[in-house]
PDB file of N, CA and C in Angstrom:
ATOM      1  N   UNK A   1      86.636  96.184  77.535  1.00  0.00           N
ATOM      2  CA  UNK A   1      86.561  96.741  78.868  1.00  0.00           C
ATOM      3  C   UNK A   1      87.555  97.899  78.956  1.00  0.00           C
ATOM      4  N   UNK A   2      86.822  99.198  79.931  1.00  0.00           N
ATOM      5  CA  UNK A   2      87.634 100.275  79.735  1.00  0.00           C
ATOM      6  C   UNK A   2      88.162 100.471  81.671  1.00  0.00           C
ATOM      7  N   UNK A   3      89.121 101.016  81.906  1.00  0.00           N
ATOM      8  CA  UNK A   3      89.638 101.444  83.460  1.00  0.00           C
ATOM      9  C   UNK A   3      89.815 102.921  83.346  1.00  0.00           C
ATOM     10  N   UNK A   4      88.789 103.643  84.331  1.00  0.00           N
ATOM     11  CA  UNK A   4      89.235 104.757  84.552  1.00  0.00           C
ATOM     12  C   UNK A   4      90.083 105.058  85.753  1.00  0.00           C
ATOM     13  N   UNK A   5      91.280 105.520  85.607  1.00  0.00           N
ATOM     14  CA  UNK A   5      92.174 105.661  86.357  1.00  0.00           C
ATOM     15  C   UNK A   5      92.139 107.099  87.305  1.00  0.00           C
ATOM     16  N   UNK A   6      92.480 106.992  88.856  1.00  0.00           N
ATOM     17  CA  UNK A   6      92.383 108.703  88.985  1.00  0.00           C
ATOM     18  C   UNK A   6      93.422 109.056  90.155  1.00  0.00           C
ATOM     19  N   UNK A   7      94.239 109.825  89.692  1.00  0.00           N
ATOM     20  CA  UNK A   7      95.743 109.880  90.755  1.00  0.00           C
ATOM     21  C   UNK A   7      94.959 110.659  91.408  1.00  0.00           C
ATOM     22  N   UNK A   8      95.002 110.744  92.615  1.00  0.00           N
ATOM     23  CA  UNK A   8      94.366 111.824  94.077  1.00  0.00           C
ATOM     24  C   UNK A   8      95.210 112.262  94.722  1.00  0.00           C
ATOM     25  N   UNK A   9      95.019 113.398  94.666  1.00  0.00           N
ATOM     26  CA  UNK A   9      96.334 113.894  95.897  1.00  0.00           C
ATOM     27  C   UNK A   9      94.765 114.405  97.161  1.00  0.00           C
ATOM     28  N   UNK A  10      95.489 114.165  98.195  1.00  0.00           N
ATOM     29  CA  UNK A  10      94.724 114.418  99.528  1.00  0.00           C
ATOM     30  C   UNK A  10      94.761 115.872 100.096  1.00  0.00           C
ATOM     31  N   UNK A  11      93.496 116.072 100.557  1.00  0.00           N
ATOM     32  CA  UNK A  11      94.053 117.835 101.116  1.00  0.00           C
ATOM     33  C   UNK A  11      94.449 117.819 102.209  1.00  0.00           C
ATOM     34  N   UNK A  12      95.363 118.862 102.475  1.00  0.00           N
ATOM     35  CA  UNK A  12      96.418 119.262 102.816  1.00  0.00           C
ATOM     36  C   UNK A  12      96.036 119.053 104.651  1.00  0.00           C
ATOM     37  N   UNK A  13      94.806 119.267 105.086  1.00  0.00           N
ATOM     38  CA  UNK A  13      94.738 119.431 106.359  1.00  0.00           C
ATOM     39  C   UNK A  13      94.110 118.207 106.867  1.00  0.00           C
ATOM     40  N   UNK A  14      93.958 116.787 105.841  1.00  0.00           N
ATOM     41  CA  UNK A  14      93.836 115.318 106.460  1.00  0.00           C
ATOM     42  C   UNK A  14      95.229 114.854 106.592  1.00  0.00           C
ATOM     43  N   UNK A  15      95.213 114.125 107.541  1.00  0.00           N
ATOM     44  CA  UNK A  15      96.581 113.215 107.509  1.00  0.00           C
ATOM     45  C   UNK A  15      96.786 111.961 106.501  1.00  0.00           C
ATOM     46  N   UNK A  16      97.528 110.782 106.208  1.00  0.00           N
ATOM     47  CA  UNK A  16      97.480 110.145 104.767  1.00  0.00           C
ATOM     48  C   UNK A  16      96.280 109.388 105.586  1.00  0.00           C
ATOM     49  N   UNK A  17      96.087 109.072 107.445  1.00  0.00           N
ATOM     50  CA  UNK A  17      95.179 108.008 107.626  1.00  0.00           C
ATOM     51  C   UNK A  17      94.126 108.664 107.507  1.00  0.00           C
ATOM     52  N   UNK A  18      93.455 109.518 107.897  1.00  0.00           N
ATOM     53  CA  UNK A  18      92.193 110.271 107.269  1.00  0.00           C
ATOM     54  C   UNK A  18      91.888 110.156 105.990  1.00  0.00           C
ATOM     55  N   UNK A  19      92.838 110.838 105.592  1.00  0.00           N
ATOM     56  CA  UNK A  19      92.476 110.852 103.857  1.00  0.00           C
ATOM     57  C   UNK A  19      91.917 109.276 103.436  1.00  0.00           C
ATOM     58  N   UNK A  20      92.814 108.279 103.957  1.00  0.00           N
ATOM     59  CA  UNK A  20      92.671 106.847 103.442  1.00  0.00           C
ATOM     60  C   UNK A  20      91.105 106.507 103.762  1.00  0.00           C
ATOM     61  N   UNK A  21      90.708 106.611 105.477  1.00  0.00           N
ATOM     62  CA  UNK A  21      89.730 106.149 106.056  1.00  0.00           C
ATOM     63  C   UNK A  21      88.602 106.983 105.465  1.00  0.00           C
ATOM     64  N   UNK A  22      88.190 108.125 105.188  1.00  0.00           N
ATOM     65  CA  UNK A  22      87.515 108.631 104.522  1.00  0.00           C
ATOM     66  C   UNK A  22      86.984 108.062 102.982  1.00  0.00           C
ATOM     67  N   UNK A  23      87.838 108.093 102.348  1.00  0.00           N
ATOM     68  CA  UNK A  23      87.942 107.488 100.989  1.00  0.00           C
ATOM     69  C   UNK A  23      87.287 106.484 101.315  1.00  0.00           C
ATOM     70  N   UNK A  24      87.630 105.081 102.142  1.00  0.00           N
ATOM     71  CA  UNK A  24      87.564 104.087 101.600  1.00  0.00           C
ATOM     72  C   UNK A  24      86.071 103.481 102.315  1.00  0.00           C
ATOM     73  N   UNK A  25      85.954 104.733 103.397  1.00  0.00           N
ATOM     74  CA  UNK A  25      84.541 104.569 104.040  1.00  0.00           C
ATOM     75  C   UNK A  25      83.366 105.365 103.707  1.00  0.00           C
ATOM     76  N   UNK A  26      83.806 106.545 103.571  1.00  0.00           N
ATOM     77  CA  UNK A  26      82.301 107.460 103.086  1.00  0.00           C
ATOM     78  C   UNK A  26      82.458 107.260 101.467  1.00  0.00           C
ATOM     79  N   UNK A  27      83.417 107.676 101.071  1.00  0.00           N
ATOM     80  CA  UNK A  27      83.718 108.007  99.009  1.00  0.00           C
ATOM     81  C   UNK A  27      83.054 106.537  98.456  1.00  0.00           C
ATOM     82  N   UNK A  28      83.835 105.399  99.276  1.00  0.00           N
ATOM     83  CA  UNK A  28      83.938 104.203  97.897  1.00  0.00           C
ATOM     84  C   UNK A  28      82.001 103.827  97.713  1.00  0.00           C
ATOM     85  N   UNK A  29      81.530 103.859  99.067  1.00  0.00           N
ATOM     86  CA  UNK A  29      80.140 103.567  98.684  1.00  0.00           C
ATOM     87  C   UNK A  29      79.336 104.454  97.797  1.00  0.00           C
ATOM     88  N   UNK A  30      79.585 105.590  97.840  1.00  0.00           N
ATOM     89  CA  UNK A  30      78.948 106.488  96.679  1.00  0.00           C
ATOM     90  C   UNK A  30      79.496 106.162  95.665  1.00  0.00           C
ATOM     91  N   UNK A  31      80.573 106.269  95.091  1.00  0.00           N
ATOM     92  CA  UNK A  31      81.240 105.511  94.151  1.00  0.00           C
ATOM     93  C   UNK A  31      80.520 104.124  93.441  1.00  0.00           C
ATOM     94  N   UNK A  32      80.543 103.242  94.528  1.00  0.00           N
ATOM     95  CA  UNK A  32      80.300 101.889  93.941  1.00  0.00           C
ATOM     96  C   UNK A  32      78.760 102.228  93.480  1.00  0.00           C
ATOM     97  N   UNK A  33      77.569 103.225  94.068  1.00  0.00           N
ATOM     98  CA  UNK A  33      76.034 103.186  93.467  1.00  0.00           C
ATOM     99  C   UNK A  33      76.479 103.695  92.114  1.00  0.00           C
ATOM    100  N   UNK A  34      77.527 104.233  90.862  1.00  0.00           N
ATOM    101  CA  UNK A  34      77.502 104.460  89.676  1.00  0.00           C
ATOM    102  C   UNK A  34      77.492 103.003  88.977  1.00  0.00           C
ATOM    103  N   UNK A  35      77.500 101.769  89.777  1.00  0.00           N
ATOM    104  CA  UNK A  35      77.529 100.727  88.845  1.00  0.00           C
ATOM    105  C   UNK A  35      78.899  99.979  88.360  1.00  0.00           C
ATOM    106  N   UNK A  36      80.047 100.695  88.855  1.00  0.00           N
ATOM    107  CA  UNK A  36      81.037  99.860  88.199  1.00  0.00           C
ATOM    108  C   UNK A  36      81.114  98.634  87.819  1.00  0.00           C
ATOM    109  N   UNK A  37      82.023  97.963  87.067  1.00  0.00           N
ATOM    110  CA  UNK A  37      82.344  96.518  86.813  1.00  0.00           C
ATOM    111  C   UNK A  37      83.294  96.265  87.799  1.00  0.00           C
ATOM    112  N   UNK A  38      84.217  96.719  88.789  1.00  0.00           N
ATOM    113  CA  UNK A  38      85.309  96.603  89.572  1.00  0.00           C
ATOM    114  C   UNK A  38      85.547  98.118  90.203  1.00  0.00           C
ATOM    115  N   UNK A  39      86.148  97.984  91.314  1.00  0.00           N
ATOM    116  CA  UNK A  39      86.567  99.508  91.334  1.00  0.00           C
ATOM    117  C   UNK A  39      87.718  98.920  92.632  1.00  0.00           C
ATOM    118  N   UNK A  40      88.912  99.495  92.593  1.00  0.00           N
ATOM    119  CA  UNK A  40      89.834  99.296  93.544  1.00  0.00           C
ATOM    120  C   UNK A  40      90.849 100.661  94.063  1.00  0.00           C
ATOM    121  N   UNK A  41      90.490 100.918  94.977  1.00  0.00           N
ATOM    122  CA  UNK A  41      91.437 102.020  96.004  1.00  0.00           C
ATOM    123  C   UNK A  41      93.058 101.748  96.201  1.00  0.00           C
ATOM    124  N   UNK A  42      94.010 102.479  95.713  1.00  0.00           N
ATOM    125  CA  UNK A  42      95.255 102.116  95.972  1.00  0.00           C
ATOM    126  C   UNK A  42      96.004 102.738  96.626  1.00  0.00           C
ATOM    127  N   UNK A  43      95.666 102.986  97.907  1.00  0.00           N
ATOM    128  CA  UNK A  43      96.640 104.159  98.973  1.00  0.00           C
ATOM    129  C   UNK A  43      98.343 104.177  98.913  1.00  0.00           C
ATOM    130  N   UNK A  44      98.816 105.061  98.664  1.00  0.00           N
ATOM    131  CA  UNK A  44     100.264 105.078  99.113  1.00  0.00           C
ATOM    132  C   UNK A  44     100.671 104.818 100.412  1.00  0.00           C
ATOM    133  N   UNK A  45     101.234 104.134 100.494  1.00  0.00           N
ATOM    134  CA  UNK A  45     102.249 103.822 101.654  1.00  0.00           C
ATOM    135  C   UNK A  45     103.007 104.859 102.103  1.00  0.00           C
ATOM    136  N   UNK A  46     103.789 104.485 103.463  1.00  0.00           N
ATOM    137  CA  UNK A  46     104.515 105.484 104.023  1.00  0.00           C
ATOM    138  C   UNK A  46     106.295 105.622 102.745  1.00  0.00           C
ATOM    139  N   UNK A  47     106.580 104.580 102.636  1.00  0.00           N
ATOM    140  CA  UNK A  47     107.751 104.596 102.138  1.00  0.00           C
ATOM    141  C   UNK A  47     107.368 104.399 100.794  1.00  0.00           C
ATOM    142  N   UNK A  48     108.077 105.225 100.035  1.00  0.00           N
ATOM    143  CA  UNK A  48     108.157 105.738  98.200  1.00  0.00           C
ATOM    144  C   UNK A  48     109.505 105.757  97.960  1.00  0.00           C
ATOM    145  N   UNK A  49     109.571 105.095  96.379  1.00  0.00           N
ATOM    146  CA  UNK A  49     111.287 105.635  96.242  1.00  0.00           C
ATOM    147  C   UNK A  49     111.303 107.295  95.659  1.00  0.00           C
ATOM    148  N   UNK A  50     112.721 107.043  95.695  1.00  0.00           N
ATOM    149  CA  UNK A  50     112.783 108.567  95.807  1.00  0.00           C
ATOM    150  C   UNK A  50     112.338 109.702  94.278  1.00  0.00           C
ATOM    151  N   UNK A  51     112.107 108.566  93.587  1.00  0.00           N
ATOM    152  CA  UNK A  51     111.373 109.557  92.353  1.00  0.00           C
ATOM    153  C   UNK A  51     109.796 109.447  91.978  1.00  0.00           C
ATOM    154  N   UNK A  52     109.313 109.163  93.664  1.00  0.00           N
ATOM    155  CA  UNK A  52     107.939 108.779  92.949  1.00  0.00           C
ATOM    156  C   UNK A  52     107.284 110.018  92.730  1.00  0.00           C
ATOM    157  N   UNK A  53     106.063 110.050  92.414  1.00  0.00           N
ATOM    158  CA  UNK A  53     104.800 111.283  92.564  1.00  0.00           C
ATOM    159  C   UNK A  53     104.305 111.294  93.842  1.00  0.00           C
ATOM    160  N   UNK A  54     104.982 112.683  94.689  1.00  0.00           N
ATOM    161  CA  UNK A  54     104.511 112.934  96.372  1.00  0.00           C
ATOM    162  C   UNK A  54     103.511 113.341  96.139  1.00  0.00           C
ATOM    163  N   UNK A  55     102.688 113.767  94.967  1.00  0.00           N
ATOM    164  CA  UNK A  55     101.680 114.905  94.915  1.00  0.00           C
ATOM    165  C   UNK A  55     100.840 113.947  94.804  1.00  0.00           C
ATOM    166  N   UNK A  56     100.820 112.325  94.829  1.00  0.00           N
ATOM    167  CA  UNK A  56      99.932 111.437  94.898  1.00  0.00           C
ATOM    168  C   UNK A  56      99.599 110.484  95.934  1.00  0.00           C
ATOM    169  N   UNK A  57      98.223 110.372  96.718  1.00  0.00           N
ATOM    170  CA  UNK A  57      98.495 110.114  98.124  1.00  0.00           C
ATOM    171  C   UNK A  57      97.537 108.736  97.668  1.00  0.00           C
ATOM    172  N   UNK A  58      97.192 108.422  96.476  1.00  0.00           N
ATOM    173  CA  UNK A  58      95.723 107.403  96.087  1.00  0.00           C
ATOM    174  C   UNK A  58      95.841 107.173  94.979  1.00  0.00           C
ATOM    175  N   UNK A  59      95.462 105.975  93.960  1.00  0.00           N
ATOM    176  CA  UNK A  59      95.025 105.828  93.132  1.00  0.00           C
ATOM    177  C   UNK A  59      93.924 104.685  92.708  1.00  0.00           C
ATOM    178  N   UNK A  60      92.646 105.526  92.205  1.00  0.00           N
ATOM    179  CA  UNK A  60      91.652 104.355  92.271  1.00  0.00           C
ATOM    180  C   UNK A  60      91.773 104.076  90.847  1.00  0.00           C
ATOM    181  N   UNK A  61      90.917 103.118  90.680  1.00  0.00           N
ATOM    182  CA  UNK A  61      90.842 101.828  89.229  1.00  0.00           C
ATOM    183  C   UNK A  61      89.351 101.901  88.853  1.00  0.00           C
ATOM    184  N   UNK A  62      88.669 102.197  88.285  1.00  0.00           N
ATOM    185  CA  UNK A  62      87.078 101.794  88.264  1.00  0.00           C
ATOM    186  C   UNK A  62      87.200 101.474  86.767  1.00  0.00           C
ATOM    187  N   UNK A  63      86.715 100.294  86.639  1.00  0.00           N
ATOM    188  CA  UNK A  63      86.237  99.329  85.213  1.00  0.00           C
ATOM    189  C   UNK A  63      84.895  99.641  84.912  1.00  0.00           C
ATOM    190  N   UNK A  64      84.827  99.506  83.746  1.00  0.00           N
ATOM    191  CA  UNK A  64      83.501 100.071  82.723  1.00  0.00           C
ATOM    192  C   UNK A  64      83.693  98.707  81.626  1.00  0.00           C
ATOM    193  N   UNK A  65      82.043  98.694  81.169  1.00  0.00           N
ATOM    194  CA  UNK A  65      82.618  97.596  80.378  1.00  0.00           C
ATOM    195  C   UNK A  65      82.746  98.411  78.778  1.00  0.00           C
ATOM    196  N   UNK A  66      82.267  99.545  78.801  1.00  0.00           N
ATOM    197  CA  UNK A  66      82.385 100.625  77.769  1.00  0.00           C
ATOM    198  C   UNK A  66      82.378 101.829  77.878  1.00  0.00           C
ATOM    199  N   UNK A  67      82.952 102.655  76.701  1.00  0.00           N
ATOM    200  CA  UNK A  67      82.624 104.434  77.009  1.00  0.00           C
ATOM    201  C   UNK A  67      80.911 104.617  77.528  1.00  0.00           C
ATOM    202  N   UNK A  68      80.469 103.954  77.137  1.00  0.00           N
ATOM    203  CA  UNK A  68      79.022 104.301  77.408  1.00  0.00           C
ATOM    204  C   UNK A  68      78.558 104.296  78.357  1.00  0.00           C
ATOM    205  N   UNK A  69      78.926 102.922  78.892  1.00  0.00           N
ATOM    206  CA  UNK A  69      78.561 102.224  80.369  1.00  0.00           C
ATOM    207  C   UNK A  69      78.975 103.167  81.719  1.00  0.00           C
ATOM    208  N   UNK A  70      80.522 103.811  81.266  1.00  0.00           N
ATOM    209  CA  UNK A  70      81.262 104.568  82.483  1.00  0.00           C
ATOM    210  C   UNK A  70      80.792 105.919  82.132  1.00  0.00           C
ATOM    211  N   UNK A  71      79.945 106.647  80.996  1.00  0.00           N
ATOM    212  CA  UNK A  71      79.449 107.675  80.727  1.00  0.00           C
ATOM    213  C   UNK A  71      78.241 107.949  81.692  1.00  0.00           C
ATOM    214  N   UNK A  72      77.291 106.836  81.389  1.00  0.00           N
ATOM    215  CA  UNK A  72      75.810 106.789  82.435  1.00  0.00           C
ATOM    216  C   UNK A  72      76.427 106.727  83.718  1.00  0.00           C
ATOM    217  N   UNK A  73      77.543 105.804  84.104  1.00  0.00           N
ATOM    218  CA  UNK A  73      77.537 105.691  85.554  1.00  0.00           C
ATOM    219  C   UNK A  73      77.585 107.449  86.212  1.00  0.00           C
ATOM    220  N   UNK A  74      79.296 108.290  85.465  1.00  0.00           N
ATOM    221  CA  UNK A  74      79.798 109.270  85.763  1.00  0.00           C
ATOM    222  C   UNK A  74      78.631 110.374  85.845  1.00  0.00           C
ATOM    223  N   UNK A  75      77.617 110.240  84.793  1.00  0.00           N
ATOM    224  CA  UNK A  75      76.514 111.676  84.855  1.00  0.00           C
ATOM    225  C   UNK A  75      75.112 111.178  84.989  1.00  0.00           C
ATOM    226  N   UNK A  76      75.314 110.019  86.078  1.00  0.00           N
ATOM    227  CA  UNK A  76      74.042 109.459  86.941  1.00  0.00           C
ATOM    228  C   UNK A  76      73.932 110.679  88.254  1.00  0.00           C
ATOM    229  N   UNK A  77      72.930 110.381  88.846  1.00  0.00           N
ATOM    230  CA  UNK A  77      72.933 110.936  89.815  1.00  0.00           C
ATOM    231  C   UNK A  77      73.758 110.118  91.292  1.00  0.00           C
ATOM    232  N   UNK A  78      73.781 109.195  90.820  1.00  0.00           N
ATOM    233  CA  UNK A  78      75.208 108.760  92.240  1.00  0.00           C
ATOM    234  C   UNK A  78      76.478 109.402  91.460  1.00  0.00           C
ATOM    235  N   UNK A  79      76.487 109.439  90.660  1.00  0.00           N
ATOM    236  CA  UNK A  79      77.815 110.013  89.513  1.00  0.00           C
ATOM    237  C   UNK A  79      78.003 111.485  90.041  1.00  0.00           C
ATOM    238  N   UNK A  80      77.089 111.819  89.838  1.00  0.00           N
ATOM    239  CA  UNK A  80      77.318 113.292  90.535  1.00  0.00           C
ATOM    240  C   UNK A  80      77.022 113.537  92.384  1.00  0.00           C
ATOM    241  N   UNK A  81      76.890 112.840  92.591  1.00  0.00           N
ATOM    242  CA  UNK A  81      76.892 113.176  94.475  1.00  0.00           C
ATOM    243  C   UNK A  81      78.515 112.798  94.261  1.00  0.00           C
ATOM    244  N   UNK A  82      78.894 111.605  93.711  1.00  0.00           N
ATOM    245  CA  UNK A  82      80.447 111.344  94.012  1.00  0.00           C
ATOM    246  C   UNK A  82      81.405 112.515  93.261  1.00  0.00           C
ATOM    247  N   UNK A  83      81.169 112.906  92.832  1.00  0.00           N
ATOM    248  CA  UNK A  83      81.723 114.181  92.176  1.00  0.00           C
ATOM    249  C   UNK A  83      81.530 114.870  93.554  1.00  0.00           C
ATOM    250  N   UNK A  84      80.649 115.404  93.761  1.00  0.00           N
ATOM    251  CA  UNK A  84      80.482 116.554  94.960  1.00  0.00           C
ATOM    252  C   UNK A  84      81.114 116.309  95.794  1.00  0.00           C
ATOM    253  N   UNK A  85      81.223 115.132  96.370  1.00  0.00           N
ATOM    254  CA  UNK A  85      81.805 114.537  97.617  1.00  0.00           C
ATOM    255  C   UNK A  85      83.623 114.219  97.825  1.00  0.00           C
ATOM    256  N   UNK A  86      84.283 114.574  96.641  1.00  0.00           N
ATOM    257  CA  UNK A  86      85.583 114.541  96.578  1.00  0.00           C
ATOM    258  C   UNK A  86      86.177 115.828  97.121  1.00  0.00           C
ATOM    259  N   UNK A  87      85.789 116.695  96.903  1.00  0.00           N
ATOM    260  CA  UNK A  87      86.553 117.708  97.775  1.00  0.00           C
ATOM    261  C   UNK A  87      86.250 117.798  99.044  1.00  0.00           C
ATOM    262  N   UNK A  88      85.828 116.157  99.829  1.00  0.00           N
ATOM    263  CA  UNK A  88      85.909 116.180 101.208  1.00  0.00           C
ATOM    264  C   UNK A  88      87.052 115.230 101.379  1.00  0.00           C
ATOM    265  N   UNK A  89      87.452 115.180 100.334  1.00  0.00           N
ATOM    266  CA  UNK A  89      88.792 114.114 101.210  1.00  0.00           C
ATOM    267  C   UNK A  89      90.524 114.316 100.235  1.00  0.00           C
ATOM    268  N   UNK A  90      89.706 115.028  98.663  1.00  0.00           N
ATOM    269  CA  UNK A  90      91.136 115.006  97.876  1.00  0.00           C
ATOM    270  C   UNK A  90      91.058 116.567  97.378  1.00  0.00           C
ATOM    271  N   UNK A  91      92.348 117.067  97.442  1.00  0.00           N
ATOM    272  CA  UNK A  91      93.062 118.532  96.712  1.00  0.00           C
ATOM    273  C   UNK A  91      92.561 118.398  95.296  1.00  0.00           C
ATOM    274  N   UNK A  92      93.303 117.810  94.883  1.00  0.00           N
ATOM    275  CA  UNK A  92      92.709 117.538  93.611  1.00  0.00           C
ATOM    276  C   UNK A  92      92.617 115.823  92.877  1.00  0.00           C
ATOM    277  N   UNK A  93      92.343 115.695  91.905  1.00  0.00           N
ATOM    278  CA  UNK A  93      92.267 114.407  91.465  1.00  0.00           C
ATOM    279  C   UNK A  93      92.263 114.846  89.474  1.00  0.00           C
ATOM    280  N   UNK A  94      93.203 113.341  89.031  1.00  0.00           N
ATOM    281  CA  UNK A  94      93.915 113.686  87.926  1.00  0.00           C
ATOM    282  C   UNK A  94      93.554 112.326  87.269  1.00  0.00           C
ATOM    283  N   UNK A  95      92.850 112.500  85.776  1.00  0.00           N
ATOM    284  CA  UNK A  95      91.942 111.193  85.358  1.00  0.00           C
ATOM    285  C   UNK A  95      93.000 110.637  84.126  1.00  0.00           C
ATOM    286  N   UNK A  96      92.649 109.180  84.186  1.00  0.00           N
ATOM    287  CA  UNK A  96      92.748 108.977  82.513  1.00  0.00           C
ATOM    288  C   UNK A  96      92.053 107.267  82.178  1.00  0.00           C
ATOM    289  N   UNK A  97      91.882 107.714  80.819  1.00  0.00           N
ATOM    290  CA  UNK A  97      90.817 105.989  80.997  1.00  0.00           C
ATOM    291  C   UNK A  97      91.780 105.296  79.925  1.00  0.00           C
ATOM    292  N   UNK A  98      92.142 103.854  80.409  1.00  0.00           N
ATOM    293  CA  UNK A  98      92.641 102.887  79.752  1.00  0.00           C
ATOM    294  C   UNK A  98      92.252 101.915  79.233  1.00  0.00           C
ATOM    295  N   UNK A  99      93.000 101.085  78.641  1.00  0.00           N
ATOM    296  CA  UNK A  99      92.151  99.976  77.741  1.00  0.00           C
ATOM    297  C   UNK A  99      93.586  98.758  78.273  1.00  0.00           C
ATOM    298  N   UNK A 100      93.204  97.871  79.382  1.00  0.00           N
ATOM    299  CA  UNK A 100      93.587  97.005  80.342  1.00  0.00           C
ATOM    300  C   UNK A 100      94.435  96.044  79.309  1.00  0.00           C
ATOM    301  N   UNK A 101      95.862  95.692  79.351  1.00  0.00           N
ATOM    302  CA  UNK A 101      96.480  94.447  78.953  1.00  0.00           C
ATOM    303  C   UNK A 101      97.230  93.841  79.727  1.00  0.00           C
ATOM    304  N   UNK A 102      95.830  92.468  80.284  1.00  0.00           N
ATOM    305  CA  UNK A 102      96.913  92.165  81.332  1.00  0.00           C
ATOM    306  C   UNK A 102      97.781  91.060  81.165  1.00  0.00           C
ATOM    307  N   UNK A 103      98.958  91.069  81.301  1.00  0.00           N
ATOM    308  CA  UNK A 103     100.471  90.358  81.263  1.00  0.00           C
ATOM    309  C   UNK A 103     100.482  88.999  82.645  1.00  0.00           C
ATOM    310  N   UNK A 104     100.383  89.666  83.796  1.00  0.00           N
ATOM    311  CA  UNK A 104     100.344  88.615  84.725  1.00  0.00           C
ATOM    312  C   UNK A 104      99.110  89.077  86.318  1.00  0.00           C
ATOM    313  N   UNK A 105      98.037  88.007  86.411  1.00  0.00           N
ATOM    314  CA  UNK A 105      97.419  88.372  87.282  1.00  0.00           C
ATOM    315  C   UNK A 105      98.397  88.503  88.879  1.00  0.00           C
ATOM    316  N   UNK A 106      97.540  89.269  89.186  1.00  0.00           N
ATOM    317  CA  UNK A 106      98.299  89.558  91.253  1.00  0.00           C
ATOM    318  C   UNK A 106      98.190  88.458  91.453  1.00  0.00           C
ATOM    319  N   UNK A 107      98.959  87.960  92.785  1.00  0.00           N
ATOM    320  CA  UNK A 107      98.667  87.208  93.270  1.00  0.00           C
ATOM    321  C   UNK A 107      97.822  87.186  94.280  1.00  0.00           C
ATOM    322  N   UNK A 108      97.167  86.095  94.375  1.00  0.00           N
ATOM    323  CA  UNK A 108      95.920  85.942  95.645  1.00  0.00           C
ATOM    324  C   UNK A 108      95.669  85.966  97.247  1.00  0.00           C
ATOM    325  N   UNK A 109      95.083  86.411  97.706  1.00  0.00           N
ATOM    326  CA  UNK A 109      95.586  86.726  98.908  1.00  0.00           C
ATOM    327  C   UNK A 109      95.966  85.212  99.769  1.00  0.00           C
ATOM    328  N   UNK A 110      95.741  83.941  99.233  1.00  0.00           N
ATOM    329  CA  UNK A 110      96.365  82.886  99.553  1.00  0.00           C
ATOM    330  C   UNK A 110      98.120  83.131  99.596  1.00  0.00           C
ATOM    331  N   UNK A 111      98.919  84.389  99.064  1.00  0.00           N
ATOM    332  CA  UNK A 111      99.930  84.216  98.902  1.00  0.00           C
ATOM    333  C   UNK A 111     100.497  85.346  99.725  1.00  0.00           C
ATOM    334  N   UNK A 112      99.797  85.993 100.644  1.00  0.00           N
ATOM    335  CA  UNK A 112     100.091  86.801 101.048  1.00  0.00           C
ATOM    336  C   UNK A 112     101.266  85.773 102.539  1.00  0.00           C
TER     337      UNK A 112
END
């Protein structure tokens, strides 16, 4: 299983709640028709320490179960409307795909 990772910075003339509500209401459903195996939105919060990345207002997660699998999704045709549709909510957006080792699961929202 592969994670494509994608730091987002938001443009400049949404606020972080726009940017968020947008994303997670118009973007993620186009998004989710490429098929993912998982896909998770990670908004920044108001408070960052002081060396984080400001130029990052998001970071999503989308799982593939292969190069192949996240290849068809990305240059499907929902693949490409979601392409089109990012410069309605992010400046830019900054990729990289990983290969997941996970150490300790989150905890559940029972623990919240």
């Amino acid at each position: 299983m592969i994670k494509l990772m994608a730091l987002v910075t938001r443009r400049a003339d949404l606020t972080q709640e726009a940017f968020a509500r947008y994303w997670l209401d118009v973007h993620a459903p186009l998004a989710l028709a490429q098929h993912p195996l998982g896909y998770v939105i990670d908004v920044a919060s108001r408070e960052q320490p002081a060396d984080a990345m400001g130029d990052v207002h998001g970071i999503a997660e989308i799982w593939w179960r292969d190069h192949e699998h996240m290849r068809a999704g990305l240059d499907s045709e929902a693949g490409r409307i979601a392409a089109d549709d990012v410069a309605n909510f992010a400046a830019s957006v900054r990729f990289v795909v990983v290969e997941p080792n996970r150490l300790l699961d989150p905890p559940g929202d029972e623990t919240r």
